[in-house]
C-alpha atoms as a PDB file:
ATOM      1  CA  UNK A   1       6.885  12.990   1.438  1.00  0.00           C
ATOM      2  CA  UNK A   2       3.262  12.580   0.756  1.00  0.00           C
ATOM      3  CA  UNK A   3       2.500   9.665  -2.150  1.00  0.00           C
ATOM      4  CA  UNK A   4      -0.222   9.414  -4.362  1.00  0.00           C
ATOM      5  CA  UNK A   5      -1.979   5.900  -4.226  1.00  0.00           C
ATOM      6  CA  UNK A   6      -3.438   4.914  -6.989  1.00  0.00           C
ATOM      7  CA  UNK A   7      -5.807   2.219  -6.289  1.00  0.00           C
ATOM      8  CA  UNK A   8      -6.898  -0.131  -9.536  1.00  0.00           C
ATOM      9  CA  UNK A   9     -10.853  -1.271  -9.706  1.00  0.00           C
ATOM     10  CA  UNK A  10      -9.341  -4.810  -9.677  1.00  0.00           C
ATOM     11  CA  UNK A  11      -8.000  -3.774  -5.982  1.00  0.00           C
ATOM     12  CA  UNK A  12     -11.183  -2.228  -4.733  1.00  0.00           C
ATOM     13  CA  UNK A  13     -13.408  -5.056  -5.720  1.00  0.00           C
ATOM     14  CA  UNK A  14     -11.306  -7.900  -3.886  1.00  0.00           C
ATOM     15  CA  UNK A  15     -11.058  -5.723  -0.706  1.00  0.00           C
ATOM     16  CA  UNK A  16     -14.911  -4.784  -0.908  1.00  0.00           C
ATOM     17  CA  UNK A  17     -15.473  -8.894  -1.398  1.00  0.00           C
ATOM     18  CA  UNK A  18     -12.954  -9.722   1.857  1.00  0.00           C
ATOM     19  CA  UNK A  19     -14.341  -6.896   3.770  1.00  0.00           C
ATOM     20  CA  UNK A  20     -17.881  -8.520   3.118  1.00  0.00           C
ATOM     21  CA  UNK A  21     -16.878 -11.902   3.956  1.00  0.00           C
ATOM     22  CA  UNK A  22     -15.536 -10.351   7.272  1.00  0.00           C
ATOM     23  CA  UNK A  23     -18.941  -8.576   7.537  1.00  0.00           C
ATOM     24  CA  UNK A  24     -20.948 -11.880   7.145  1.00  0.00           C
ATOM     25  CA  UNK A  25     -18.167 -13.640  10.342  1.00  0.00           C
ATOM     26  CA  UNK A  26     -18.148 -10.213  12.478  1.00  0.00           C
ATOM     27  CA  UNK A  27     -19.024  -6.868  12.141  1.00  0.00           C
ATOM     28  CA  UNK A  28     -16.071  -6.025  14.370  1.00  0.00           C
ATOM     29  CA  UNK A  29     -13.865  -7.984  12.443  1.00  0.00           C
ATOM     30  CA  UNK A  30     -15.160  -6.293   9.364  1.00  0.00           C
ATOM     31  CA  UNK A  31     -14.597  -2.672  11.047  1.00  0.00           C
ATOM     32  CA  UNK A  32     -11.370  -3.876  12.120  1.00  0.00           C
ATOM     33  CA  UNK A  33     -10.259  -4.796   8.514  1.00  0.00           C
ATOM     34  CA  UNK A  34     -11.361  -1.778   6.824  1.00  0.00           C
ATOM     35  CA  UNK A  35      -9.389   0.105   9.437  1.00  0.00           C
ATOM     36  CA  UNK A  36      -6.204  -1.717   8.960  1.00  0.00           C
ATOM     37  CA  UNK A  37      -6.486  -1.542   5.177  1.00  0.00           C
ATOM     38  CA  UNK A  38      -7.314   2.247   5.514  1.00  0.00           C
ATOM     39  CA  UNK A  39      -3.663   2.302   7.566  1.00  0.00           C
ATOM     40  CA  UNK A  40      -1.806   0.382   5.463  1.00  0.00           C
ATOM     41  CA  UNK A  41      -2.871   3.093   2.663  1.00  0.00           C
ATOM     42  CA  UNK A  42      -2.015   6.082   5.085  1.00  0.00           C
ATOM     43  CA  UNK A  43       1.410   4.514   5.734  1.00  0.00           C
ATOM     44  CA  UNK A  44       2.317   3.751   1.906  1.00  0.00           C
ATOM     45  CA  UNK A  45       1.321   7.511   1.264  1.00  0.00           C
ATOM     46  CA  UNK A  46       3.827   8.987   3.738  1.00  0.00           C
ATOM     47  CA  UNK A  47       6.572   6.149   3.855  1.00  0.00           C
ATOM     48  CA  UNK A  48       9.340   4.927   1.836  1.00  0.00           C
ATOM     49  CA  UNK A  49      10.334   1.603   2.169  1.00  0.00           C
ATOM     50  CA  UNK A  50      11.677  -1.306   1.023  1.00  0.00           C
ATOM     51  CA  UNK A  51       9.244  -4.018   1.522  1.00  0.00           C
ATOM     52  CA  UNK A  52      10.060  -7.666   0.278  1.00  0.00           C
ATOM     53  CA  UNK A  53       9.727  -7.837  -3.487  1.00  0.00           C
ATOM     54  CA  UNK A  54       7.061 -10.525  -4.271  1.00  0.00           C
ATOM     55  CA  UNK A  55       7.290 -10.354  -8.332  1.00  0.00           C
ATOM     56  CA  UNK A  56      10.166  -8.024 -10.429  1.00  0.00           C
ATOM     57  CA  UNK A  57       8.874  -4.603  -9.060  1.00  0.00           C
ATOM     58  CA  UNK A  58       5.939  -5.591  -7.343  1.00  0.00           C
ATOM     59  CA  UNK A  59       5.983  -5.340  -3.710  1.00  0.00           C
ATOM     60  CA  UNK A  60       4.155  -7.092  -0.901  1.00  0.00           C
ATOM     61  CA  UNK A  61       2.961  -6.090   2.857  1.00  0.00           C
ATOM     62  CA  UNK A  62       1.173  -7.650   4.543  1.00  0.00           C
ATOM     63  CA  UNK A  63      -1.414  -6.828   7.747  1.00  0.00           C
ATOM     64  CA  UNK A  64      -0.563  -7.256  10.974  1.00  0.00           C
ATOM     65  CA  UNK A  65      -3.747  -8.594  12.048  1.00  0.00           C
ATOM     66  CA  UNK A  66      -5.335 -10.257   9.426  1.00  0.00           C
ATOM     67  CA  UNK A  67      -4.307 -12.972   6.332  1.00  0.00           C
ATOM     68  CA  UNK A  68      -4.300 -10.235   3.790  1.00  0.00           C
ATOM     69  CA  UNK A  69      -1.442  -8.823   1.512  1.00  0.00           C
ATOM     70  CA  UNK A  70      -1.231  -5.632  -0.566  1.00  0.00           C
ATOM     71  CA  UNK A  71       0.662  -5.779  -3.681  1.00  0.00           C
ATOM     72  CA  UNK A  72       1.754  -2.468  -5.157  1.00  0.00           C
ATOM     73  CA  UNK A  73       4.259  -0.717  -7.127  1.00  0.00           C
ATOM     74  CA  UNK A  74       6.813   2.089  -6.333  1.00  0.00           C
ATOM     75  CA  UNK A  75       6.973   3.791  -9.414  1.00  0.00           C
ATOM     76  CA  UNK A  76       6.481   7.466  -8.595  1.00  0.00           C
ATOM     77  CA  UNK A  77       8.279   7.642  -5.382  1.00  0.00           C
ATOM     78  CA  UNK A  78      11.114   6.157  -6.569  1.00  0.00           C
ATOM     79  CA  UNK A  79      11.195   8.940  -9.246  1.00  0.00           C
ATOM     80  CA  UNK A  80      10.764  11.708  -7.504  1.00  0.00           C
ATOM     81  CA  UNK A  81      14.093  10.164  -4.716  1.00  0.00           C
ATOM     82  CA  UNK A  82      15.943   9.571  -8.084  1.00  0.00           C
ATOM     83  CA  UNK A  83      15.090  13.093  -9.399  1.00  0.00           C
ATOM     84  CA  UNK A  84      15.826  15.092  -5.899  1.00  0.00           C
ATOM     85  CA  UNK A  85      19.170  12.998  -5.800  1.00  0.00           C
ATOM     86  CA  UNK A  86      20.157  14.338  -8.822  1.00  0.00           C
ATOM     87  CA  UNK A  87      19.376  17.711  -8.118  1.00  0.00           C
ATOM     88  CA  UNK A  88      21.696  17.534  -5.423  1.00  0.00           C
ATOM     89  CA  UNK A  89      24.517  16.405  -7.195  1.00  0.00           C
ATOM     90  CA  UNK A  90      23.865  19.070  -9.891  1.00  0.00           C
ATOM     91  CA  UNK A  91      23.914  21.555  -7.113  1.00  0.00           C
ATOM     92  CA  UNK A  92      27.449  20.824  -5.076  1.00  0.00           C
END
């Protein structure tokens, strides 16, 4: 299943100011964030699961290499599992 991600301007700006604080320490470290954020992204787009709940329906991950959480919400995905589930059940 492929997910949108919907990335709010409040999002963008605090990972453009962490990747340049990586920039000013390392320009490898600052390549090497942007690439794990950019995989974190790929694998919320194609994966569903259930990742610790930080807040009511906000969920956390965190990267594996850096101090660095992303917070999102599930909404659509879970919609679209609730809506194929009951298309099945209509169907049998």
């Amino acid at each position: 299943m492929n997910l949108e991600i919907v990335i709010e301007q409040k999002a963008v700006d605090e990972i453009a100011g962490a990747a340049k604080w990586y920039s000013e320490k390392s320009f490898i470290a600052s390549k090497n964030f942007e690439k794990e954020i950019n995989e974190v992204f790929k694998y919320l787009q194609f994966t569903i699961v259930e990742h610790r709940k930080a807040l009511a329906d906000i969920r956390v991950l965190s990267l594996k290499i850096f101090p660095y959480n992303i917070y999102y919400i599930k909404e659509e995905a879970e919609k679209k599992i609730l809506e194929e589930e009951e298309a099945r059940k209509q169907h049998m």
